[in-house]
Each structure stands twice: as C-alpha cells, then as structure tokens.
Protein backbone atom coordinates (compact mmCIF):
# COMPACT_ATOMS: atom_id res chain seq x y z
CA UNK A 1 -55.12 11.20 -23.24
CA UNK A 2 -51.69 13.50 -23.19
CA UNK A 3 -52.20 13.17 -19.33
CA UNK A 4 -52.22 9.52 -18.99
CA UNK A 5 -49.10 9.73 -21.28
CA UNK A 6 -47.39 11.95 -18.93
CA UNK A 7 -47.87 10.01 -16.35
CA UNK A 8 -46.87 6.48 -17.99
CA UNK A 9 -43.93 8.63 -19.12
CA UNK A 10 -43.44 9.26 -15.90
CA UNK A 11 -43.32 6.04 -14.11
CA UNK A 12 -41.07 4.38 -16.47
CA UNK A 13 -38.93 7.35 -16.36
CA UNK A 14 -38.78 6.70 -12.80
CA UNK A 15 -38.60 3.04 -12.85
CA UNK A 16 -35.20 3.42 -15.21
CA UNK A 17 -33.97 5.32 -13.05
CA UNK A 18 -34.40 3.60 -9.86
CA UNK A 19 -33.70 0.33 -11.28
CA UNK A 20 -30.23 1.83 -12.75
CA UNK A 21 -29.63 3.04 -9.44
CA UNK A 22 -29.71 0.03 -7.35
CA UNK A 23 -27.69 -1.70 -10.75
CA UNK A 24 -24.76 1.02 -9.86
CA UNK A 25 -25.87 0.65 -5.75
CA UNK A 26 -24.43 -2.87 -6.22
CA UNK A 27 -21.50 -2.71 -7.65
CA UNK A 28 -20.12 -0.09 -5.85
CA UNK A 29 -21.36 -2.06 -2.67
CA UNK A 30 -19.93 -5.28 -3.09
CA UNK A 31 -16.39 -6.56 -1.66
CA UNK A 32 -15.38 -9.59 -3.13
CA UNK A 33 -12.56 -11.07 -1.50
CA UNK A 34 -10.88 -13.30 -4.20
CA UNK A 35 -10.32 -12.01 -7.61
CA UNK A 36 -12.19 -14.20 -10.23
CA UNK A 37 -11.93 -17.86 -11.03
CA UNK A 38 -12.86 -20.38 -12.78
CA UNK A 39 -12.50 -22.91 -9.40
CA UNK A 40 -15.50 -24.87 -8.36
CA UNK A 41 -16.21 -27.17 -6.09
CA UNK A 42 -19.64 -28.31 -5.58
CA UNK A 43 -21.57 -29.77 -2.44
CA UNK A 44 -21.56 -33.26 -4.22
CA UNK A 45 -17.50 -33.56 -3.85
CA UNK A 46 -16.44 -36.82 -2.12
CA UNK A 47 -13.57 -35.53 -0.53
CA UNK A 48 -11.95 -35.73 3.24
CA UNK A 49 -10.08 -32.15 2.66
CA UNK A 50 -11.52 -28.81 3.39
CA UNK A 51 -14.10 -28.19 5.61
CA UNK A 52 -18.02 -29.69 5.50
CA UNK A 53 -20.92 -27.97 6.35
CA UNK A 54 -21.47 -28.70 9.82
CA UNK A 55 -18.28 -26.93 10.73
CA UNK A 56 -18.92 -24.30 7.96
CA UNK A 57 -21.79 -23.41 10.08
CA UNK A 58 -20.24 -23.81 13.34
CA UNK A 59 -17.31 -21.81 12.41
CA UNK A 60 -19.59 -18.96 11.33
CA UNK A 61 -21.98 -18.85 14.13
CA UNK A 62 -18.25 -18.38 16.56
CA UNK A 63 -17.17 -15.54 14.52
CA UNK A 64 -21.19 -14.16 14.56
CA UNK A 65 -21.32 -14.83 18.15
CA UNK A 66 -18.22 -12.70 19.33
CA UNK A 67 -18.20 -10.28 16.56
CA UNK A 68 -21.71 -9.15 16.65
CA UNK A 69 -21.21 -7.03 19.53
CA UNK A 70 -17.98 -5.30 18.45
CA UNK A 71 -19.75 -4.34 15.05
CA UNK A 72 -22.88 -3.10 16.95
CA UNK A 73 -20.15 -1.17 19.53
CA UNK A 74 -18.68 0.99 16.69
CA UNK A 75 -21.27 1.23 13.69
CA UNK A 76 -24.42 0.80 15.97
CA UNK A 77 -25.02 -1.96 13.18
CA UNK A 78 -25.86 -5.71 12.50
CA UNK A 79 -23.62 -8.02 11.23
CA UNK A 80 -25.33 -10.55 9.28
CA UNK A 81 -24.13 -13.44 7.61
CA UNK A 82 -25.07 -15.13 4.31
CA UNK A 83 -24.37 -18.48 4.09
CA UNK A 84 -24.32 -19.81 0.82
CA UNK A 85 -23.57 -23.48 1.28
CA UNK A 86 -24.70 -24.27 -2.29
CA UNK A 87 -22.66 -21.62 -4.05
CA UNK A 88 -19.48 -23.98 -5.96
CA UNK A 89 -17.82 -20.51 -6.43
CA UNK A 90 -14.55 -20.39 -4.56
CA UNK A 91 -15.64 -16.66 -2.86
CA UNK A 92 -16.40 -14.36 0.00
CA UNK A 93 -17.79 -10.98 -0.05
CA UNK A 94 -18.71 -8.04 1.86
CA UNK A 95 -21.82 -5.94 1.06
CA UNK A 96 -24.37 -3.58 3.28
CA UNK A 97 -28.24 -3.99 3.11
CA UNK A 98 -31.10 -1.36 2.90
CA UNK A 99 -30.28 -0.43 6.37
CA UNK A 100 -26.22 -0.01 6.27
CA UNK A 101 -26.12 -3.25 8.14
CA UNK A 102 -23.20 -5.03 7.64
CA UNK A 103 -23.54 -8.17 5.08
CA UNK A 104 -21.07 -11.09 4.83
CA UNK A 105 -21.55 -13.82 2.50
CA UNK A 106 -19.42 -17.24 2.22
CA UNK A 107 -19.70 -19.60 0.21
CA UNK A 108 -19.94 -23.64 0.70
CA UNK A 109 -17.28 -23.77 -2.61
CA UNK A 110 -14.39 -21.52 -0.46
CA UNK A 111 -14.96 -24.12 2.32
CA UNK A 112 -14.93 -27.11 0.44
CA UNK A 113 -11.69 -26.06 -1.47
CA UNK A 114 -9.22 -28.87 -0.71
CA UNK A 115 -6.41 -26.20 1.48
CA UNK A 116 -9.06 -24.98 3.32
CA UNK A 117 -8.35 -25.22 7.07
CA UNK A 118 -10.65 -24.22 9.87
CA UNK A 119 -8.09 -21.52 11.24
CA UNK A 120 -8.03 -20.24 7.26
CA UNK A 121 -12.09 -19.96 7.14
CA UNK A 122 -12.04 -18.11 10.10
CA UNK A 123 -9.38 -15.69 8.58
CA UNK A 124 -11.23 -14.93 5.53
CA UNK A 125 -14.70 -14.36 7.62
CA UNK A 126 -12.25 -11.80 9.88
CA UNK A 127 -11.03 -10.54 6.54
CA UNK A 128 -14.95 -9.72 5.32
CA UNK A 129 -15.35 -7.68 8.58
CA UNK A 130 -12.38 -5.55 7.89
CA UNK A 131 -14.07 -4.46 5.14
CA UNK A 132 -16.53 -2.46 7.19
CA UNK A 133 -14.20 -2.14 10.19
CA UNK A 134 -10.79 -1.82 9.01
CA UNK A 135 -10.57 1.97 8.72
CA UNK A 136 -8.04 3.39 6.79
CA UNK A 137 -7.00 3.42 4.02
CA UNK A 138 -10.44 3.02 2.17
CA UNK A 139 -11.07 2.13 -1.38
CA UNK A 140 -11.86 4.70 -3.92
CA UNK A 141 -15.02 5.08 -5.44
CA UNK A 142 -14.99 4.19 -9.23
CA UNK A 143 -12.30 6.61 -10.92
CA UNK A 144 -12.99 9.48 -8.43
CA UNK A 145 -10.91 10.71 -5.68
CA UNK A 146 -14.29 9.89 -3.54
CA UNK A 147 -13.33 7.54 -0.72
CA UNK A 148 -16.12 4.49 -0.37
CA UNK A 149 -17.19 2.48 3.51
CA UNK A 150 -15.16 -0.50 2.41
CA UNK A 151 -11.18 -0.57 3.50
CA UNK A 152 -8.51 -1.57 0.80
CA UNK A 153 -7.84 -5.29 0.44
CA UNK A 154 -4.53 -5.13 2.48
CA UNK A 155 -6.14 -2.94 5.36
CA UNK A 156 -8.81 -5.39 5.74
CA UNK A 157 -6.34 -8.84 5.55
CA UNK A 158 -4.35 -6.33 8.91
CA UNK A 159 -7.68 -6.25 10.47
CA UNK A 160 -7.63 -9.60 10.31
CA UNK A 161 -4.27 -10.71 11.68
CA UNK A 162 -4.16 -6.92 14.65
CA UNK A 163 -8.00 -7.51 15.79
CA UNK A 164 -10.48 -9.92 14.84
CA UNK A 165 -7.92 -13.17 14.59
CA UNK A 166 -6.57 -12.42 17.71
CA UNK A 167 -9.80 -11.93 19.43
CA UNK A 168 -11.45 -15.53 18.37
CA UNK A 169 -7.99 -17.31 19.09
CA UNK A 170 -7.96 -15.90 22.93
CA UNK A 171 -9.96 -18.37 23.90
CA UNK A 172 -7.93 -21.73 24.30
CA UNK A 173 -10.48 -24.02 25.52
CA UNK A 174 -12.56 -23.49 22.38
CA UNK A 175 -10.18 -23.68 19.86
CA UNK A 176 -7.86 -25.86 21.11
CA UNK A 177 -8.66 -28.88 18.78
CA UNK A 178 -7.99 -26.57 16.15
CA UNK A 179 -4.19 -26.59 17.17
CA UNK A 180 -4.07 -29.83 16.44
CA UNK A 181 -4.65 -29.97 12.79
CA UNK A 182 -1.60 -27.51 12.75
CA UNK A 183 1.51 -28.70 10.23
CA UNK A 184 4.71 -28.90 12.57
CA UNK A 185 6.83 -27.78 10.11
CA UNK A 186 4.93 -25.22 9.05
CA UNK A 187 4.13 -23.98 12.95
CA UNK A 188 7.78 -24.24 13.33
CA UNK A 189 8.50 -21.72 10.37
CA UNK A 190 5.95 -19.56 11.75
CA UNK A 191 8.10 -19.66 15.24
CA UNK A 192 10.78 -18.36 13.23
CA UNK A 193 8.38 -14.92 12.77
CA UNK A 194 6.82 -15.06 16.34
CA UNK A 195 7.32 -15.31 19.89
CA UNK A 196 4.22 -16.29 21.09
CA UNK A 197 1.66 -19.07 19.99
CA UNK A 198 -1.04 -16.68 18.86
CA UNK A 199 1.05 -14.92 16.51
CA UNK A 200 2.22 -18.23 15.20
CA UNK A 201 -1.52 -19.60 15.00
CA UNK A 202 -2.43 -16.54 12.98
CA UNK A 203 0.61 -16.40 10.63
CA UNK A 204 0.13 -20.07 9.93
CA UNK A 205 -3.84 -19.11 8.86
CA UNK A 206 -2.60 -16.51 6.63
CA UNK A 207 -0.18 -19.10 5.14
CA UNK A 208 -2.75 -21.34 4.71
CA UNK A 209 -5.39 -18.91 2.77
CA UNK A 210 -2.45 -17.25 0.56
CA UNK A 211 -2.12 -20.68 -0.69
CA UNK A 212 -5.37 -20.53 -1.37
CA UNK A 213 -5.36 -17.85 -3.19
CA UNK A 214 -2.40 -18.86 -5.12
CA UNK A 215 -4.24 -21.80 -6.42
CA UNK A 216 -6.82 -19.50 -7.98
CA UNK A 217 -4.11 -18.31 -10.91
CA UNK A 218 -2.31 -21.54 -12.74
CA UNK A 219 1.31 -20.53 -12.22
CA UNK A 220 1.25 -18.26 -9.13
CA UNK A 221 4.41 -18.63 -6.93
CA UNK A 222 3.49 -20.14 -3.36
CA UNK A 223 3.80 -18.04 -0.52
CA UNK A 224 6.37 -18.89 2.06
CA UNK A 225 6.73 -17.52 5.44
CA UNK A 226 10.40 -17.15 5.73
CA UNK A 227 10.09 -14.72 2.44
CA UNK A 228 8.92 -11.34 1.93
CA UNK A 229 7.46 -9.67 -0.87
CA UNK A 230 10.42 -6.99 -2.30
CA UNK A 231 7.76 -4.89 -4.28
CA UNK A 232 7.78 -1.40 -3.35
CA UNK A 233 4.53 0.45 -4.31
CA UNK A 234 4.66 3.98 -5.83
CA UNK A 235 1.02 4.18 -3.90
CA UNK A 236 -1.19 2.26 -1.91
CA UNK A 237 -2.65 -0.96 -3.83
CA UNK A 238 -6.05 -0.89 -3.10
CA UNK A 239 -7.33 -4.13 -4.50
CA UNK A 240 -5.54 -7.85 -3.95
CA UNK A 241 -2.36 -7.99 -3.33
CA UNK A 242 -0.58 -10.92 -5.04
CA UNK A 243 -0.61 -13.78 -2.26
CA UNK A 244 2.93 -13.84 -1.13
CA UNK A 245 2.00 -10.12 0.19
CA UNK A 246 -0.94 -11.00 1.75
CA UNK A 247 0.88 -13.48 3.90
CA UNK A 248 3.48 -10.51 4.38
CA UNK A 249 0.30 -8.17 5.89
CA UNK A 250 -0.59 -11.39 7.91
CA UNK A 251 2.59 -11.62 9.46
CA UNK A 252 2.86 -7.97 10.01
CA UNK A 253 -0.41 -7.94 11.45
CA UNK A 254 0.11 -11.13 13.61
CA UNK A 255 3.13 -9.08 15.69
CA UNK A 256 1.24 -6.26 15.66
CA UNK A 257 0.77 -5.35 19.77
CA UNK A 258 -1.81 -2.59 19.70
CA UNK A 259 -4.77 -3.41 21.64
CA UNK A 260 -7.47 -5.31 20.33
CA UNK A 261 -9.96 -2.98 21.16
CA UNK A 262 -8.31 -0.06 19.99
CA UNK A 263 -10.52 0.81 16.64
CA UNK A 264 -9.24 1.78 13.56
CA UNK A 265 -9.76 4.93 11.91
CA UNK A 266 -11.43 5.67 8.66
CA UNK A 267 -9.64 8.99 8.07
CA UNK A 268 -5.67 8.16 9.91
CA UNK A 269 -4.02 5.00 8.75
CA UNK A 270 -1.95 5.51 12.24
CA UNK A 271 -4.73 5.30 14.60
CA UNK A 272 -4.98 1.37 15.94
CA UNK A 273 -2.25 -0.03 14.05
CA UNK A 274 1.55 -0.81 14.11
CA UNK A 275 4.12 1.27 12.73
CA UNK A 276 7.05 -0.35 13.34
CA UNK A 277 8.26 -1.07 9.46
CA UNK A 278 10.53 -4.35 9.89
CA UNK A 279 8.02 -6.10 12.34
CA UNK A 280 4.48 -5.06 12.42
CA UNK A 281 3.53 -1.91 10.18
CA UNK A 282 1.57 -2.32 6.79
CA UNK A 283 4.06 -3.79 4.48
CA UNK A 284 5.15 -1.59 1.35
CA UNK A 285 4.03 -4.58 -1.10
CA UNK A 286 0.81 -2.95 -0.73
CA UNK A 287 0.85 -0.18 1.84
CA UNK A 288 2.45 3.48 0.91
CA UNK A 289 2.66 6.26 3.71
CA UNK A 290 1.89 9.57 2.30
C-alpha cells in the first residue's frame, strides 16, 4: 500500500513539474511583436482596407518560399508559419517548437487592420524572422543577466529593413504591382531619406506599420519620416520601441549597405550591420554601444 503511494506520489510529482515547465517553456519562448491591445478586427469585417485572406496567404507563402532556405543555411532549421486567419487579435509572434524550429504566427486581425498595406505585412513577417536571425543584441532572460535565442525588438525591426526586406523587394517583376499602391507623397518624403527605390520602398513599409502601431495606444504621436526620435537611451531598450523609433531603425536599416548575405552575429552587434551613426547604424532611441 505505502508503495503504490510512492509511486502515485511520484507521478504527480512529476507531472507538476513537467507541466510547470512547459508553463515557464512558453513564456520565455514567445516573441510577440505588438505590445497588448484591445484592437480587433474580425474575419466578418466588410471593409475594402487592409489586406484579405487570399493575399494574406499569398504574401506568406513569398516570404516562406525565399526565406526558408536562408533559415535552414544558418540554423540548419525550419521555418514554419502559423497562420491564424481567424485570430481578431491585432498580433504577430515568434516562438520555436519541440525541435528548435523556427515558429511564426500571424494573425488574420493584423492583416485586416484598416493601415495595413501589403509592403507593411511583409515587414512585420521579416520582423518575426529577426527574432531568430537578427543576432545581436539579444533579449535577456527574465531578470537575469542570461541572454535568450530571440534578438531585442529594435535588432529584429534592422533585420528587417538591412536583410530580409531587401531580399523579397529585389525582385521587380514580382512585386511590382505592389509599387503601385504606394502614396506619392509619402514615397516622395521617403526620397528625401534615400537614393534609391528600394530604400524608399522599405522606409515607406516601416512608415506604414509604425502607424500601425501607433494606432494600438489612443493618443500616440504619428510617426513621420522627415523626424527622428531625440531619446537617448542610458542602455539598450530591449522591448518596443515607441513607433516614431521604430520607423527611425527602419530608415537606418533601409540605407544600411552591408550585404544581404552577410549574417548577423549573436555575440557582436558590429558583425553584419551599419555603423555609420547619422545614416545607417542602430539609432540611440533604442540602441546603446557599450
């Protein structure tokens, strides 16, 4: 009888802790993107802004399609991508599975909120892979000094605008309707930032999601391109930047001329990126040397 006891003891024992494992597993695993809102928009909407789910999908299976091999090239990973058309929540977020593969889930709400652009949804799915392939400066874990796999918020918005952005955009044929849906004004302000009709394409993205993100938080100042964040940071920021900063990394990151190919590192910030302070480096918003 004190046997089977034991052993119930022991299983339950067992099951607490494995159960508060994967609990804590979780937490420390997930990358949301956006900070938290009370925003919905559901699948019902009858609206002709943002984006529906045909081009959800479509826009997803180009980033899967010419991503997947650069993930698989420097983790020896999958990239797989949730996609959670049903979801109202206004969200993004980057996780890994049983297997460290990489795990990015978007949501049908993010798509369907009215800014959303095409060129902005394929920012924010860039922005979810810099989690896992933005390199330094990571993300602590908890309230240790213990660094984690996923990069800071800013690092992974420069991923964003140095690498991935830059990649989907070379090809012209494929997204040249997308040029089209592009405000003049607004290209012409990014112009004003950019030589070149890349950087302008990408700076005019991160415009277009900072708005976004300023619409989470009633009374946010809109970003604007010809402005810079004068915040100074004592230390790196690891979590989100306030949007007008964001579009300052996205700009940054945009004139940024190191190759594409050229990984980051997860131990030196240096390695891969810009450093050029009034044109391409990390902006100080966010971003502290040391």
């Amino acid at each position: 009888m004190r046997q089977k006891i034991f052993i119930t003891l022991t299983l339950l024992l067992q099951m607490f802790f494995l159960t508060n494992l994967e609990a804590k597993k979780s937490i420390v695993e997930i990358d949301k993107c956006f900070p938290p809102s009370k925003l919905r928009f559901s699948k019902n909407l009858k609206s002709s802004s943002g984006l529906n789910e045909f081009e959800f999908n479509q826009l997803i299976d180009r980033v899967e399609r010419l991503v997947a091999p650069v993930v698989q090239r420097q983790t020896k990973k999958k990239v797989v991508f949730e996609r959670n058309w049903n979801d109202d929540e206004v969200n993004a977020h980057a996780t890994r599975d049983d297997e460290d593969n990489l795990v990015v889930m978007l949501t049908g709400g993010l798509a369907r909120h009215p800014l959303m652009t095409k060129d902005a949804f394929l920012l924010i799915a860039c922005h979810e892979i810099g989690h896992f392939l933005g390199g330094a400066p990571k993300q602590f874990r908890g309230n240790t000094s213990q660094r984690t796999w996923s990069s800071a918020e800013g690092q992974a918005d420069y991923f964003a605008a140095t690498k991935c952005l830059p990649m989907l955009f070379q090809d012209k044929t494929e997204t040249k309707a997308l040029d089209l849906s592009l405000n003049p004004e607004v290209k012409r302000k990014a112009f004003t930032r950019c030589d070149n009709e890349i950087c302008a394409r990408i700076v005019v993205a991160g415009w277009q999601i900072s708005s976004v993100f300023a619409s989470l938080k009633e009374g946010t100042i809109k970003p604007d391109i010809t402005k810079a964040d004068p915040t100074l940071v004592d230390s790196t920021f690891m979590k989100h930047p306030n949007p007008q900063c964001r579009l300052d990394t996205f700009v940054m990151g945009a004139n940024c001329d190191a190759p594409i190919d050229e990984a980051f590192s997860d131990f030196d910030p240096k390695v891969g990126a810009c450093l050029y302070a009034k044109k391409n480096a990390r902006p100080a918003c966010w971003y502290k040397d040391e």
